[in-house]
Protein backbone atom coordinates (compact mmCIF):
# COMPACT_ATOMS: atom_id res chain seq x y z
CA UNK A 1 197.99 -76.51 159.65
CA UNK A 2 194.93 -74.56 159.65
CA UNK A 3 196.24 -72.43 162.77
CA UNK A 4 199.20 -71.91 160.64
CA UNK A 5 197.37 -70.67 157.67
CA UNK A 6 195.38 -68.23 160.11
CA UNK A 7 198.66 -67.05 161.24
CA UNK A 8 200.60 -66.06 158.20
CA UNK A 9 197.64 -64.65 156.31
CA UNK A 10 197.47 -61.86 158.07
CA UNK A 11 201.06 -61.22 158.51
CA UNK A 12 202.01 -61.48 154.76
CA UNK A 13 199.01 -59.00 154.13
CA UNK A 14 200.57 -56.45 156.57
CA UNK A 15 203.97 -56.90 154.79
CA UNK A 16 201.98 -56.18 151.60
CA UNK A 17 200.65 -53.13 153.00
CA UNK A 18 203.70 -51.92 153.97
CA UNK A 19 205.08 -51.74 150.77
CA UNK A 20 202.46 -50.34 148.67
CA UNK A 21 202.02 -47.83 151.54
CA UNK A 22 205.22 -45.44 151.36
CA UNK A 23 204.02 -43.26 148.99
CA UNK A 24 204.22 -42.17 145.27
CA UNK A 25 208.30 -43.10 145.50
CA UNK A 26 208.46 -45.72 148.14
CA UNK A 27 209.42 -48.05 145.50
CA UNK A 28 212.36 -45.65 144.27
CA UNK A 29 212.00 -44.18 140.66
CA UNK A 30 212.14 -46.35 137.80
CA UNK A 31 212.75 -43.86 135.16
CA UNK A 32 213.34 -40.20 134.93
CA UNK A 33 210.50 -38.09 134.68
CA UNK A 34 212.43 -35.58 132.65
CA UNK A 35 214.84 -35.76 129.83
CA UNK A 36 218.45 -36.21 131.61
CA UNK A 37 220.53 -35.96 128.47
CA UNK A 38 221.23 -32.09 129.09
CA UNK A 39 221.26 -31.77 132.75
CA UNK A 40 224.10 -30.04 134.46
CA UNK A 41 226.71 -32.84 136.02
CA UNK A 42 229.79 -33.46 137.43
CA UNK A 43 232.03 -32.79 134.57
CA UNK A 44 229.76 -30.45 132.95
CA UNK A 45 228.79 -28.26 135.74
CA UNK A 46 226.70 -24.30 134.44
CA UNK A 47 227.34 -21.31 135.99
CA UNK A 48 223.97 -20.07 138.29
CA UNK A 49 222.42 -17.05 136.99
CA UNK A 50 222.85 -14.01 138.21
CA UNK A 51 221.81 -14.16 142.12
CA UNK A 52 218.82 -12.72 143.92
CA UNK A 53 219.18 -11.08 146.87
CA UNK A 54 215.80 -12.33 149.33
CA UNK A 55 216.21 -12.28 153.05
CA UNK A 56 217.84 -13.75 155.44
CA UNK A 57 220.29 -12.58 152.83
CA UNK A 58 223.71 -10.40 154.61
CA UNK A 59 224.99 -7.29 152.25
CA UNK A 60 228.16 -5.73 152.77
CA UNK A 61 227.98 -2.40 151.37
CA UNK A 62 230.47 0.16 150.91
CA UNK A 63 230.97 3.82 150.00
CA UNK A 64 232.63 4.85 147.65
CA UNK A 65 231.72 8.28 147.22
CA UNK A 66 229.39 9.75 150.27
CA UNK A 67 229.70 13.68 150.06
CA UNK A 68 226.96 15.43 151.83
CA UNK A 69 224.33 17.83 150.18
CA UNK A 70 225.37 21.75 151.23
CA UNK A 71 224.93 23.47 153.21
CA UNK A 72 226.57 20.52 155.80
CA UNK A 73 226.95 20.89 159.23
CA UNK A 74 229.58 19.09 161.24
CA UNK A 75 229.09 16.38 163.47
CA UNK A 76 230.83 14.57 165.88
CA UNK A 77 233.39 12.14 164.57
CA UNK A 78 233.65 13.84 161.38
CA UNK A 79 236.63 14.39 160.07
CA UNK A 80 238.22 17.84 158.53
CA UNK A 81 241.06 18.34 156.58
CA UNK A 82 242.92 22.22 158.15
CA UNK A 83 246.05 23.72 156.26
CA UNK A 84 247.22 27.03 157.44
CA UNK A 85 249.23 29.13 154.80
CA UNK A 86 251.90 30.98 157.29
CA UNK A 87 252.33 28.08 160.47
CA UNK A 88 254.09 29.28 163.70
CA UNK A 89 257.77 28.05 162.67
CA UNK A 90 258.39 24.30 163.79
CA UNK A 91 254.53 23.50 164.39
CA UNK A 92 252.70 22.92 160.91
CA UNK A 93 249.16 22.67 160.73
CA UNK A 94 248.03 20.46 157.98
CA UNK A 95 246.59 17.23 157.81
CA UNK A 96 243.20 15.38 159.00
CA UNK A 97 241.77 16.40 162.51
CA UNK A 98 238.62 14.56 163.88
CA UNK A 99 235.75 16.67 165.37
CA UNK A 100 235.71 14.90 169.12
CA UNK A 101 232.43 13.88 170.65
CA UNK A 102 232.41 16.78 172.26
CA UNK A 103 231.90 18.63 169.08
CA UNK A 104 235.73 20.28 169.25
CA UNK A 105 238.68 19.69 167.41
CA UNK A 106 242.02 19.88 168.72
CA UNK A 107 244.49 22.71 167.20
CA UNK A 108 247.42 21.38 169.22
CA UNK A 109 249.09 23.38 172.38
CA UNK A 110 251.04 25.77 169.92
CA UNK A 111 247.82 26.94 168.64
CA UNK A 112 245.51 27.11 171.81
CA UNK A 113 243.82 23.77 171.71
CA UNK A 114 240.69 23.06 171.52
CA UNK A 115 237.80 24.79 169.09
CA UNK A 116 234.50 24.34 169.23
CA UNK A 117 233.05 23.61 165.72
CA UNK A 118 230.07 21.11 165.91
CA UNK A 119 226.58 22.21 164.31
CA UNK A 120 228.72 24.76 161.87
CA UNK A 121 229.07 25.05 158.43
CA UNK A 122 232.50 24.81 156.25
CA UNK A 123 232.91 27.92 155.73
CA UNK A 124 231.45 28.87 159.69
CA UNK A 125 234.54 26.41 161.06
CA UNK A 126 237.31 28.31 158.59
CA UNK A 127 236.05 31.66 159.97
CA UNK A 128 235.61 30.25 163.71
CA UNK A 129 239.03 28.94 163.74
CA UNK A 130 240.76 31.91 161.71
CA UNK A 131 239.61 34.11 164.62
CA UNK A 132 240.89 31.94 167.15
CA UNK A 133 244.08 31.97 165.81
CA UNK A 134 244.00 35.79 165.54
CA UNK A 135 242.83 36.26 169.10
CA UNK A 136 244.29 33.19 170.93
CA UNK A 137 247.41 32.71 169.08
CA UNK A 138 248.27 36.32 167.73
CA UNK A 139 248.67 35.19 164.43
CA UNK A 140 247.99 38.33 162.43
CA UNK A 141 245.52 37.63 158.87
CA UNK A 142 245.59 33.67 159.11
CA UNK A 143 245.22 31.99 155.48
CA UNK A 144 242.73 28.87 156.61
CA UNK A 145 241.95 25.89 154.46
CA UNK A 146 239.07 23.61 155.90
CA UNK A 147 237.71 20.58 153.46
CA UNK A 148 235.17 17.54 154.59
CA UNK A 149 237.97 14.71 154.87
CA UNK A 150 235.19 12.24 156.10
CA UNK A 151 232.13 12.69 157.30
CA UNK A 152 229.55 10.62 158.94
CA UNK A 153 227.65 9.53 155.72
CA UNK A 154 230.13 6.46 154.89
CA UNK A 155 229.88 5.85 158.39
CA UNK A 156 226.09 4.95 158.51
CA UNK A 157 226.25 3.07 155.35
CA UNK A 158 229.36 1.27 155.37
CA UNK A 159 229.06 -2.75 156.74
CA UNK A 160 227.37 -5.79 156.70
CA UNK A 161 223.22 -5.57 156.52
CA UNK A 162 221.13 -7.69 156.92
CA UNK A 163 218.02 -7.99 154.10
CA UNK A 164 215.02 -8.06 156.83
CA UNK A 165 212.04 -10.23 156.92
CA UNK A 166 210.10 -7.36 154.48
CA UNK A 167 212.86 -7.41 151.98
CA UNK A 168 214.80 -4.35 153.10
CA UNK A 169 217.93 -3.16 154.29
CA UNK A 170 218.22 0.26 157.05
CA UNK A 171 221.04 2.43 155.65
CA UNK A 172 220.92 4.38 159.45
CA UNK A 173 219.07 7.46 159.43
CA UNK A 174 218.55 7.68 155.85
CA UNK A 175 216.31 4.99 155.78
CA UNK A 176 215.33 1.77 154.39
CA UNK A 177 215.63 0.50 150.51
CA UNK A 178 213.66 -2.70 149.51
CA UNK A 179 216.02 -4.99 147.64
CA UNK A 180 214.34 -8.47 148.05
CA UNK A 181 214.41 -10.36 144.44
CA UNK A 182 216.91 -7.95 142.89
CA UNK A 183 220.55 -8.50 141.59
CA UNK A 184 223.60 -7.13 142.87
CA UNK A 185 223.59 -4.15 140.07
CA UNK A 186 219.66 -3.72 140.67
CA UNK A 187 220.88 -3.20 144.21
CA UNK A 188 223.45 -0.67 143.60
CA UNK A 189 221.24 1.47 141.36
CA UNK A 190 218.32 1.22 144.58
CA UNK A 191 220.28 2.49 147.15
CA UNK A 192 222.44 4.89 145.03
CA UNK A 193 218.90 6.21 143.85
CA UNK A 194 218.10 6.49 147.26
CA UNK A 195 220.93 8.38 148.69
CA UNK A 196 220.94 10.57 145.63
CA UNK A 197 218.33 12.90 148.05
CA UNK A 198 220.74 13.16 150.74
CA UNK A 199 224.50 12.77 149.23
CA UNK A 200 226.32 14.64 145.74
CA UNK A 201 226.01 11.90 143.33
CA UNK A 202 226.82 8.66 145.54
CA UNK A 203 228.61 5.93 144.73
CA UNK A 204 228.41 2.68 146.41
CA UNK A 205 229.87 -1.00 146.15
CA UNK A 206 227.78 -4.16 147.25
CA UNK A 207 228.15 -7.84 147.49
CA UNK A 208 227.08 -10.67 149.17
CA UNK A 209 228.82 -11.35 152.42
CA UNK A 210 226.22 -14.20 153.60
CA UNK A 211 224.55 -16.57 150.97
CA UNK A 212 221.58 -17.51 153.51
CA UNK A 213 218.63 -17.99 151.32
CA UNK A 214 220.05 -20.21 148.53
CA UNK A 215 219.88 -23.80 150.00
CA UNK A 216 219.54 -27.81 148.84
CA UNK A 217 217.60 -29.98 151.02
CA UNK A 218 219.32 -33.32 151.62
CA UNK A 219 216.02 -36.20 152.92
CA UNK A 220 217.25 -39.28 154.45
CA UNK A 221 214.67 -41.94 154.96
CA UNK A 222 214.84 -44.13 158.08
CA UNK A 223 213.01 -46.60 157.03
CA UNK A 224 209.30 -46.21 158.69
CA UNK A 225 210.65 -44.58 161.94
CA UNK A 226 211.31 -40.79 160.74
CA UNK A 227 213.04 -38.68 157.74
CA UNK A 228 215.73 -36.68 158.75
CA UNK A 229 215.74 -33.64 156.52
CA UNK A 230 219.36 -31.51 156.51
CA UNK A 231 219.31 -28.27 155.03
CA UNK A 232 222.71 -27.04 153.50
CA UNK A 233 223.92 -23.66 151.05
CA UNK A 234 224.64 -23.60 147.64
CA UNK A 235 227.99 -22.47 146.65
CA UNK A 236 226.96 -22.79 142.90
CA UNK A 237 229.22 -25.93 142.67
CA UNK A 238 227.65 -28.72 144.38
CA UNK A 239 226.73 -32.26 143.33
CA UNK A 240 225.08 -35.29 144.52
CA UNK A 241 228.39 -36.57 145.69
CA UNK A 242 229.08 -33.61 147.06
CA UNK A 243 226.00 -33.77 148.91
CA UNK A 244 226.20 -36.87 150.52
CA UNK A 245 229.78 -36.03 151.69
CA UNK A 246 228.86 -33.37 153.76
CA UNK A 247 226.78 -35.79 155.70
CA UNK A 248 229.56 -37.87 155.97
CA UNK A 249 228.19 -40.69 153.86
CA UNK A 250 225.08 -42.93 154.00
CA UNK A 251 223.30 -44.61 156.78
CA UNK A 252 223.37 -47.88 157.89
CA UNK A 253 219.45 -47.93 156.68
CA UNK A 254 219.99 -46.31 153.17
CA UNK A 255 219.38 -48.41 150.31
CA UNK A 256 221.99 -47.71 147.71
CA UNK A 257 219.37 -48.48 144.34
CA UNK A 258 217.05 -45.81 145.81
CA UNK A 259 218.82 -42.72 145.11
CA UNK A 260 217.05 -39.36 142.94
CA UNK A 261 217.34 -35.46 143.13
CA UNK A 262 213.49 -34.19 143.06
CA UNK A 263 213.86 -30.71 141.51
CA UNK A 264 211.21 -28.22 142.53
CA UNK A 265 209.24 -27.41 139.58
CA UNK A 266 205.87 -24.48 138.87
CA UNK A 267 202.10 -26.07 139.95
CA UNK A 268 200.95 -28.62 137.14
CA UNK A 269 204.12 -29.27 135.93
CA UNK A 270 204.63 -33.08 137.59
CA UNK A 271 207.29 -34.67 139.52
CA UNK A 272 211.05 -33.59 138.14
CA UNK A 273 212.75 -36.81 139.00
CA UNK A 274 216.81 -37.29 138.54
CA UNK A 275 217.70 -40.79 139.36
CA UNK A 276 221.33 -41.53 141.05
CA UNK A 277 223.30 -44.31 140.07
CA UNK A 278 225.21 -44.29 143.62
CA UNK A 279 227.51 -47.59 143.07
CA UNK A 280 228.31 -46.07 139.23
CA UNK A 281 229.39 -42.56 140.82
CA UNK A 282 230.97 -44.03 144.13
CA UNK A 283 233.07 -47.37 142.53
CA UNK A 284 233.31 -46.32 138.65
CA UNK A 285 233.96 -43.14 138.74
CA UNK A 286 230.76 -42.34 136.10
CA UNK A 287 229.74 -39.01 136.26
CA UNK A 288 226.44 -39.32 134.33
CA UNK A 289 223.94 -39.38 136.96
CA UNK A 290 226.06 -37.57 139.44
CA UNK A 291 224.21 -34.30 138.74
CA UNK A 292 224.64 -30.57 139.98
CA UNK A 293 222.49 -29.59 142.39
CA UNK A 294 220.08 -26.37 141.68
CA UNK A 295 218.42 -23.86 144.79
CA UNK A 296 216.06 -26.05 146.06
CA UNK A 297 216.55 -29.61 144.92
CA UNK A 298 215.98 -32.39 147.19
CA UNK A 299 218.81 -35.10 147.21
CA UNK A 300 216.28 -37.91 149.01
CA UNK A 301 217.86 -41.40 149.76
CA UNK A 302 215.11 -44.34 150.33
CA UNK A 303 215.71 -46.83 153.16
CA UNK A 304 216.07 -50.17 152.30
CA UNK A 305 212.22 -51.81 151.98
CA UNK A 306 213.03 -54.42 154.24
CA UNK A 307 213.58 -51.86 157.10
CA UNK A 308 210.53 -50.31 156.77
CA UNK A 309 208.33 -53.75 156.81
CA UNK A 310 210.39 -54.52 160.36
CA UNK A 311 210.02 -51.17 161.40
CA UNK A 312 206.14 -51.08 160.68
CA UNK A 313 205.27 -54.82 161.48
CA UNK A 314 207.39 -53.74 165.19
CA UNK A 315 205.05 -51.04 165.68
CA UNK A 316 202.30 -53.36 164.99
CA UNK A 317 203.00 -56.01 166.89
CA UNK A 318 204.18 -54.15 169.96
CA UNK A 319 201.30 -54.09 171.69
CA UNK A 320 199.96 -57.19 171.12
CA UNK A 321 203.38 -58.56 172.82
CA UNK A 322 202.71 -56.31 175.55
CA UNK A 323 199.31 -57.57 176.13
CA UNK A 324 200.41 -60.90 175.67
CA UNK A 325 203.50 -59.99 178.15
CA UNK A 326 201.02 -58.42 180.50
CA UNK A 327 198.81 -61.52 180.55
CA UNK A 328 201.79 -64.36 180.65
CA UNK A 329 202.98 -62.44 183.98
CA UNK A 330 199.65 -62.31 185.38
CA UNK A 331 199.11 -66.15 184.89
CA UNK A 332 202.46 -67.41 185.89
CA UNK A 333 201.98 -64.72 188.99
CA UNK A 334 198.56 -66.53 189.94
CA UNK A 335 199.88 -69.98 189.74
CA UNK A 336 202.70 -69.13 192.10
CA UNK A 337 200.38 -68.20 194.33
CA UNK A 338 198.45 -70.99 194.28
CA UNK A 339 201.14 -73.05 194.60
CA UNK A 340 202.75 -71.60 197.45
CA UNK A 341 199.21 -71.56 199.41
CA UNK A 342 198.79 -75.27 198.13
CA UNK A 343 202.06 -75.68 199.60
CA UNK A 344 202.09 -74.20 202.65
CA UNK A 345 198.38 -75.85 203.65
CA UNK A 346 199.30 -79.39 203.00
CA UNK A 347 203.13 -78.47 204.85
CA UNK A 348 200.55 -77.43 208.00
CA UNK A 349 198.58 -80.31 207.78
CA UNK A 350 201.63 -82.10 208.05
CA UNK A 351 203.16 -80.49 210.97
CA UNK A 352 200.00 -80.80 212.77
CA UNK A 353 199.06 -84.54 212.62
């Protein structure tokens, strides 16, 4: 009885141990360290205020209005729009013509192809190519009209971007406009501030093609052996259940009282704990603790207390068995050999009398 008493003792303090030593919430919350009564929820869901751009962060930008500052010079791939008063009969010449990367645009065989143009001005290009047609073609005072269709400006600017790790997005060779912890508008005014010293009074359109900074952690507890932590983006619509689904439920370890969202809250502020009633969401249907999720919450589900007293008693006893294991096999091992040589002497003895 007194070997018994030695043996339990020390076992039912480890178990003890065990469960006073998971931490400030290994027991699960008991009550909400926050008034719940005007939370967001399932059937009374907020809209998100108005959303910060912060990197890794993907803008799709767009021109709108991208007219250079004159005097402009063309460059390849720009485009020009020609229209010629008096054309040769049957071969108009109207309509957009792109400058080729070899800085020429091409007139068309009725009007002796190519023109070199690249590096001029508008008015150079309508003088260049109004003496071509004079000399080349024979065309005798040729009324020109040459406009910028579309020049390289909405090029550089239109597309996705990236915000980089300092905050800022390249806009090509016109540089680089910090837009880190600004809104959309904020944004627009930036860069259309920006461009303002190299384009007449630009207009631009941005949104948000990538929502990559904006995320909900979701902590699943396994019970003494690990936490497996899965990040996932807010879509501005997203609940506990919601949560939990995209995991594809539980796990076999998760303890189904031991639910809470831990919302992220300033230094000195305390713990902003949102119990989860998962069997009153999952079988009834209540919506009252099945709360929308903010940027940065943590949806953390507890293992079941029981699994973390086998886990950790396991991992405490494992050696010992191994020793123990170690020493059994080392025992049985040297009594098999003394046996056999016990054996085999007297079976010698034998033979030889």
């Amino acid at each position: 009885m007194g070997a018994i008493r030695k043996t339990t003792g020390p076992t039912f303090a480890l178990i003890a141990a065990v469960l006073a030593s998971g931490g400030c919430l290994s027991a699960g919350p008991r009550r909400p360290s926050v008034p719940t009564a005007d939370l967001p929820r399932e059937l009374v869901k907020v809209s998100l205020p108005d959303y910060r751009v912060e990197p890794p962060d993907v803008l799709l930008i767009e021109a709108v209005r991208a007219i250079p500052k004159p005097p402009y010079r063309a460059e390849p791939l720009d485009v020009l729009f020609l229209q010629l008063a008096e054309p040769i009969p049957g071969e108009p010449l109207a309509g957009p013509v792109s400058i080729e990367s070899d800085g020429t645009i091409n007139l068309g065989a009725g009007y002796g192809g190519s023109v070199k143009v690249v590096g001029l001005t508008i008015p150079e290009i309508k003088e260049v190519i109004e003496k071509h047609l004079e000399k080349v073609v024979g065309l005798k005072g040729p009324r020109l009209t040459v406009s910028l269709a579309q020049g390289r400006a909405a090029q550089r600017i239109n597309g996705p971007h990236l915000v980089r790790q300092d905050g800022s997005v390249s806009l090509g060779t016109y540089g680089s406009v910090r837009v880190s912890g600004m809104t959309l508008a904020e944004i627009r005014q930036a860069i259309e501030a920006h461009l303002s010293a190299f384009l007449e009074k630009p207009e631009i359109s941005v949104d948000v093609q990538g929502y990559n900074s904006k995320l909900f952690y979701v902590i699943q507890d396994g019970g003494g052996v690990g936490q497996t932590v899965t990040r996932l983006p807010i879509t501005g619509n997203d609940t506990v259940l919601d949560a939990i689904a995209q995991l594809n439920g539980l796990s076999p370890v998760a303890s189904q009282d031991r639910i809470w969202v831990s919302r992220p809250a300033p230094v000195g502020a305390g713990h902003q704990i949102l119990p989860v009633d998962w069997r009153a969401v999952t079988e009834c249907g209540d919506t009252t603790t099945n709360y929308q999720l903010m940027p940065g919450d943590r949806v953390f589900v507890a293992a079941y207390p029981m699994v973390r007293v086998d886990s950790t008693m396991a991992r405490a006893f494992a050696p010992i068995e191994r020793l123990l294991g170690i020493t059994l096999l080392g025992t049985s091992t040297a009594k098999g050999i003394r046996f056999f040589n016990s054996f085999n002497g007297a079976g010698g003895s034998g033979g030889s009398n």
